[in-house]
Protein backbone atom coordinates (compact mmCIF):
# COMPACT_ATOMS: atom_id res chain seq x y z
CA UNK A 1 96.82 94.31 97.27
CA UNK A 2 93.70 92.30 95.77
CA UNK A 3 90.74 91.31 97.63
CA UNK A 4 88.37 88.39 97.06
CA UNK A 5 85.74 88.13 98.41
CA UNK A 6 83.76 84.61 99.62
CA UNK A 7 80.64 83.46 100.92
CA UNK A 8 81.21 81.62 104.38
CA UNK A 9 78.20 80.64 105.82
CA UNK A 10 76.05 83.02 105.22
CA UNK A 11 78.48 86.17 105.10
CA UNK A 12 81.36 87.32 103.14
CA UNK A 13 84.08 87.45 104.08
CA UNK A 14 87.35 89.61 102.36
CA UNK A 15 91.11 87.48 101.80
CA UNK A 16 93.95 89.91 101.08
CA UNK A 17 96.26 88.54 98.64
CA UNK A 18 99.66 90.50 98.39
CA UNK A 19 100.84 92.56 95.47
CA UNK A 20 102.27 90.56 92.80
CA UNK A 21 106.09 90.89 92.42
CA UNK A 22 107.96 93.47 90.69
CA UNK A 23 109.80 92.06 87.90
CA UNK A 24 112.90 94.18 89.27
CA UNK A 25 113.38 96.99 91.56
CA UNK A 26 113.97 99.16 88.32
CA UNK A 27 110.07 98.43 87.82
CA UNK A 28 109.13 99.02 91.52
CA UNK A 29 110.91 102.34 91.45
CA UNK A 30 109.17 103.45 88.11
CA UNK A 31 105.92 102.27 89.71
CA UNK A 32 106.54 104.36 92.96
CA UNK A 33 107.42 107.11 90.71
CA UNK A 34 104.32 107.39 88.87
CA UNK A 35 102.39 107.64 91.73
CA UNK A 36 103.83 110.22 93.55
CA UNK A 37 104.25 112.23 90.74
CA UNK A 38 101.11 112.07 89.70
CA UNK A 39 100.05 113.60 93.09
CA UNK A 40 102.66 116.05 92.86
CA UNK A 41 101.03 116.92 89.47
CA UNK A 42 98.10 117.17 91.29
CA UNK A 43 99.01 120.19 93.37
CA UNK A 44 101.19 121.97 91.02
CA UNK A 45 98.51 121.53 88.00
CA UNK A 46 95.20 122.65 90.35
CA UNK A 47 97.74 125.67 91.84
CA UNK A 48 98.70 126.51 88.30
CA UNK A 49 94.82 126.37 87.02
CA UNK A 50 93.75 128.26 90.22
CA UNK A 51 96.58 130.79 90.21
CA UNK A 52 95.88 131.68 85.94
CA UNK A 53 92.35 131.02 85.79
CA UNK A 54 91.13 132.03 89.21
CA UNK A 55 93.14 134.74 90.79
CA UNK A 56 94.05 136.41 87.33
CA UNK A 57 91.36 135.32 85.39
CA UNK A 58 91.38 134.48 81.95
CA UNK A 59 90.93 137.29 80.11
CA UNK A 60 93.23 139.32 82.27
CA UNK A 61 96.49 136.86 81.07
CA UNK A 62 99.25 138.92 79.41
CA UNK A 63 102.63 138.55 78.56
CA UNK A 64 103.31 141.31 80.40
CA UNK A 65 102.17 138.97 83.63
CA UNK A 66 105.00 136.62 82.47
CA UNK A 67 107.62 138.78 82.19
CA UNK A 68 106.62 139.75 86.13
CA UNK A 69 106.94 136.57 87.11
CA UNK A 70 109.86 134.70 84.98
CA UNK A 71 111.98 138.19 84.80
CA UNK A 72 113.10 139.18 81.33
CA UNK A 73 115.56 138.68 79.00
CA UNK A 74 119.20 139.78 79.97
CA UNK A 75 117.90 141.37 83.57
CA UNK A 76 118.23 140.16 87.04
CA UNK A 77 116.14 137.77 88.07
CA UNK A 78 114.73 138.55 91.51
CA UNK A 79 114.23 135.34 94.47
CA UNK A 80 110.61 135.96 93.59
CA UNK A 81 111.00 135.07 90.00
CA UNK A 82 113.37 132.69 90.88
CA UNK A 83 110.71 130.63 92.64
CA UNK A 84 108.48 130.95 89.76
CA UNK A 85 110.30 129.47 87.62
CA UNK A 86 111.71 126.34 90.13
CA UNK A 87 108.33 125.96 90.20
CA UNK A 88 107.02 125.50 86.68
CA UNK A 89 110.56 123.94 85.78
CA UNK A 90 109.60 121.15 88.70
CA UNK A 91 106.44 120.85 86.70
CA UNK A 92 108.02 120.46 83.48
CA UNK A 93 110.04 117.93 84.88
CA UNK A 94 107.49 115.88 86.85
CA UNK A 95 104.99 116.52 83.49
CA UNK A 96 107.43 114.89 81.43
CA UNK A 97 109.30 112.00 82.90
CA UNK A 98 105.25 111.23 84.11
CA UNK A 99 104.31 111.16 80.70
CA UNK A 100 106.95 108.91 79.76
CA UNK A 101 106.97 106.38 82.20
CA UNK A 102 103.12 106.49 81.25
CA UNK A 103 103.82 105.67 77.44
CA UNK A 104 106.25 103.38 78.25
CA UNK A 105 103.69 101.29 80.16
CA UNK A 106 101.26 101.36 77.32
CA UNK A 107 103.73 100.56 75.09
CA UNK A 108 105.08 97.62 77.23
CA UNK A 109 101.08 96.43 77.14
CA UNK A 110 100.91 96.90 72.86
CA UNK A 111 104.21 96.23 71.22
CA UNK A 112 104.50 93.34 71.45
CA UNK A 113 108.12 92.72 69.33
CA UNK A 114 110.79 93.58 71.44
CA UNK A 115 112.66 95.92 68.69
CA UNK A 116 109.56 97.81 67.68
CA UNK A 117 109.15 98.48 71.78
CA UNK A 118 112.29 99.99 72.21
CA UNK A 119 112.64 101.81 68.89
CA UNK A 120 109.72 103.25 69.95
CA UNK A 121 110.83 103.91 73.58
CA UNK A 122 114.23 105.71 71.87
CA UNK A 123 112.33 107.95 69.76
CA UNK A 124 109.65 108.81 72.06
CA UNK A 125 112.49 109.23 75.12
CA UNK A 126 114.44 111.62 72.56
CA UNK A 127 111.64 113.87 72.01
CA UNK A 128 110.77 113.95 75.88
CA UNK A 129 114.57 115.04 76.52
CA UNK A 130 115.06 117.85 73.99
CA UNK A 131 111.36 118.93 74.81
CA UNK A 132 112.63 119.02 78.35
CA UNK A 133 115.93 120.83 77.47
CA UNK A 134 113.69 123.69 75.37
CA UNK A 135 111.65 124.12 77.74
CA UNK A 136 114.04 124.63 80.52
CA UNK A 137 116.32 126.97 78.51
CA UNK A 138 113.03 128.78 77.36
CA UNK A 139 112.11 129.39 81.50
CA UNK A 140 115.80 130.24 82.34
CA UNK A 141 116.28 132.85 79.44
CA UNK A 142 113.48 134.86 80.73
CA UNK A 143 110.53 136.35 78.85
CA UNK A 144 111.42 139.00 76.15
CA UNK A 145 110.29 142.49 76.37
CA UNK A 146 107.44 143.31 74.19
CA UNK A 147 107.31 145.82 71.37
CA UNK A 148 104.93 148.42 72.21
């Protein structure tokens, strides 16, 4: 909702006017999405920062760290690791369909020719999926050993 405000004798006074219409319910769902993803981004990014930089500190980060918490290659994974790595594939997820509902706004706002716009929405879409699909494989497959 927008406010305006007024002067009425003296005072102001505050009219609500109501949100402006959703071109479709395609739209209102995107819009819905983006914002409570970007709170759940919230909490998983400041738990991720505060869990790496915090608790383990910096210059304490090892692969050896990852392979306790994603498992390793060609082992059993255990529920604990199993949880890690719902959670950073939920922020994968989240971090990238975010990111391109994002773009796709900005690119709604600047390209203005309709084939340019979704050229650009194929091509950037692409990239988001196979990024995706790496990335999930990549947290599945486990960490491999290192060579010491």
């Amino acid at each position: 909702m927008t406010t305006q405000t007024a002067p009425v004798s003296g005072r102001t006074v505050r009219t609500l006017k109501p949100f402006p219409a959703a071109r479709n319910n395609f739209e209102r769902g995107l819009w819905i999405f983006m914002r409570y993803s970007g709170i759940a981004l919230l909490f998983l990014a400041i738990s991720h920062f505060g869990l790496q930089h915090l608790l383990v500190g910096t210059h304490n980060l090892s692969v050896g760290d990852t392979e306790l918490r994603w498992g390793l290659t060609g082992q059993n994974v255990t529920v604990e690791q199993f949880l890690w790595r719902v959670y950073y594939l939920i922020l994968l997820v989240l971090a990238m369909g975010h990111g391109l509902n994002g773009f796709r706004q900005v690119a709604y706002d600047y390209l203005n020719q309709r084939g340019i716009y979704r050229g650009t929405l194929l091509v950037v879409g692409v990239l988001v999926i196979v990024m995706t699909i790496l990335g999930t494989i990549a947290l599945f497959m486990g960490a491999t050993p290192m060579k010491r």
